[in-house]
C-alpha atoms as a PDB file:
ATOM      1  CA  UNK A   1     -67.906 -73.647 -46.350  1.00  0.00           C
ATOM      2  CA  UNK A   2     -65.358 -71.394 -48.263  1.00  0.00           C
ATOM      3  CA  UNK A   3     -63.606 -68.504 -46.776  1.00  0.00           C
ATOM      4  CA  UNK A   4     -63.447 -64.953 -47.515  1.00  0.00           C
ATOM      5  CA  UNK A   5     -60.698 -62.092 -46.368  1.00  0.00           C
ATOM      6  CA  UNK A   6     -61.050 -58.823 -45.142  1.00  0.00           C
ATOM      7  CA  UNK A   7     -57.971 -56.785 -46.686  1.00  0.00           C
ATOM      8  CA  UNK A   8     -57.417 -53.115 -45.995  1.00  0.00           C
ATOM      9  CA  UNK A   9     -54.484 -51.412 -47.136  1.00  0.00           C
ATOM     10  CA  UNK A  10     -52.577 -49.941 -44.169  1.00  0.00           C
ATOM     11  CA  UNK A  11     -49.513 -48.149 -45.912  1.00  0.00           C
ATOM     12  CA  UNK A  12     -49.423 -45.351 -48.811  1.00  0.00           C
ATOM     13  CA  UNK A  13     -48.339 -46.606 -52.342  1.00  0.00           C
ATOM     14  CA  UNK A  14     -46.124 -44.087 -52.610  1.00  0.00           C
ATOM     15  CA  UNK A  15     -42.731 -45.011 -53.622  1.00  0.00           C
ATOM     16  CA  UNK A  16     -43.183 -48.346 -54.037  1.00  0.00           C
ATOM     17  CA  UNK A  17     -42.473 -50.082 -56.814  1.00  0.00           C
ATOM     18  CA  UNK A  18     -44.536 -50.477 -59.982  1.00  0.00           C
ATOM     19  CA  UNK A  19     -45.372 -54.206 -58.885  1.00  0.00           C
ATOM     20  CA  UNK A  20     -46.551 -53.519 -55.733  1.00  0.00           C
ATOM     21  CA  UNK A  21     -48.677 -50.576 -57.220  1.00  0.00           C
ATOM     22  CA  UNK A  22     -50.346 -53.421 -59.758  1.00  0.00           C
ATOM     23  CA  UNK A  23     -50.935 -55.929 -56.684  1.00  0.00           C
ATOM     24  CA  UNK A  24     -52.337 -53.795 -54.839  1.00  0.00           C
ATOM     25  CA  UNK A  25     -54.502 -52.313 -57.380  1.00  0.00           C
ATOM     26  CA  UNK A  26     -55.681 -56.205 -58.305  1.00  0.00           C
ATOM     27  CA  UNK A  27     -56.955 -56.622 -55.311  1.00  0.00           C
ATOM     28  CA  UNK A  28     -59.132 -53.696 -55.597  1.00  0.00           C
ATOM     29  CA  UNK A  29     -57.549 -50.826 -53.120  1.00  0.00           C
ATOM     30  CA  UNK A  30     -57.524 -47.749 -54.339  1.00  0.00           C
ATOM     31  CA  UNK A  31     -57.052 -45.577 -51.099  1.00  0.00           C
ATOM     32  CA  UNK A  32     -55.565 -45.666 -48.207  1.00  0.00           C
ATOM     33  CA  UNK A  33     -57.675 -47.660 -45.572  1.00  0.00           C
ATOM     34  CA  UNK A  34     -59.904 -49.141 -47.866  1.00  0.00           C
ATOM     35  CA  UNK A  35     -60.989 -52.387 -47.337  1.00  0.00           C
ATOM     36  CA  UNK A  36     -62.522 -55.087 -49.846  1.00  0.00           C
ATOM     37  CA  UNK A  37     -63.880 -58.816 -49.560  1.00  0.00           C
ATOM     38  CA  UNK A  38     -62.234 -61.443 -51.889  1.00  0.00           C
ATOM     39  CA  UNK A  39     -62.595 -64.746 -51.650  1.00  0.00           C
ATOM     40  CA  UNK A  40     -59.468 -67.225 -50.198  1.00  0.00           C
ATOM     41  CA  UNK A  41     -57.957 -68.781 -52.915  1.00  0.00           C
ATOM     42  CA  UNK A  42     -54.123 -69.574 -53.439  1.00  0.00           C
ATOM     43  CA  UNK A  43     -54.068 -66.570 -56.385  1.00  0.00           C
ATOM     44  CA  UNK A  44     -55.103 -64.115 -53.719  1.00  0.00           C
ATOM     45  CA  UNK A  45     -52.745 -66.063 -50.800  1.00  0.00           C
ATOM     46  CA  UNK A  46     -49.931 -65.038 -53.475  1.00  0.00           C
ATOM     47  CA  UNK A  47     -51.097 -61.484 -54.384  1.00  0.00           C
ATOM     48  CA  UNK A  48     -50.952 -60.779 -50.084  1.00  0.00           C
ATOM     49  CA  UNK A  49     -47.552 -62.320 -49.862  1.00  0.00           C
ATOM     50  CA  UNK A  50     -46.484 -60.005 -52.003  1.00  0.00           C
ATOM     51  CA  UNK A  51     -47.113 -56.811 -50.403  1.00  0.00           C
ATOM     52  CA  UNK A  52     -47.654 -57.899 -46.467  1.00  0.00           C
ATOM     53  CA  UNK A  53     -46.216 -55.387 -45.161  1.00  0.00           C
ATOM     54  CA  UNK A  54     -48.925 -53.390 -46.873  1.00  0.00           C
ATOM     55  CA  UNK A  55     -52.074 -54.757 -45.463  1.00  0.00           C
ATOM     56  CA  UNK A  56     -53.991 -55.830 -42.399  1.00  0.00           C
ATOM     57  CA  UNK A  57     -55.767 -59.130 -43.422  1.00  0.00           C
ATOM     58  CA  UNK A  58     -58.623 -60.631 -41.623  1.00  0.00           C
ATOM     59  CA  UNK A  59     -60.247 -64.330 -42.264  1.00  0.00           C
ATOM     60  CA  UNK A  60     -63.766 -65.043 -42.013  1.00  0.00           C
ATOM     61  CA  UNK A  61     -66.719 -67.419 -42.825  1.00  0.00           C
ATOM     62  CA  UNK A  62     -68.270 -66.980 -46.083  1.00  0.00           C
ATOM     63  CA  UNK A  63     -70.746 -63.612 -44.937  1.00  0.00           C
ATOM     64  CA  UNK A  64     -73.050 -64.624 -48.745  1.00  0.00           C
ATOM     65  CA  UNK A  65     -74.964 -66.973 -46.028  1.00  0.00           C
END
């Protein structure tokens, strides 16, 4: 059974720097509070490491069953 996250972005983009803003944007937040559905996979794992301090990050079952 795979895994899927939760992610909602928490904190504005503002001021950060241009990675951040690409990450963020990667993962498919465009607004604050926003939350989206991806599935677990190391690429993602990386992409929330990056900005942390950014997000809230729930894990779940897979919800496609």
């Amino acid at each position: 059974m795979s895994k899927v996250l939760r992610i909602t972005l928490k904190k504005s983009m503002i001021g950060r720097p241009e990675k951040h803003r690409r990450v963020i944007q990667s993962l498919g937040l465009r607004r604050l509070n926003k939350t989206v559905v991806v599935q677990d996979t190391p690429t993602v794992r990386g992409m929330i490491r990056k900005v942390s301090h950014m997000l809230a990050v729930e894990e779940k079952a897979d919800e496609t069953q």
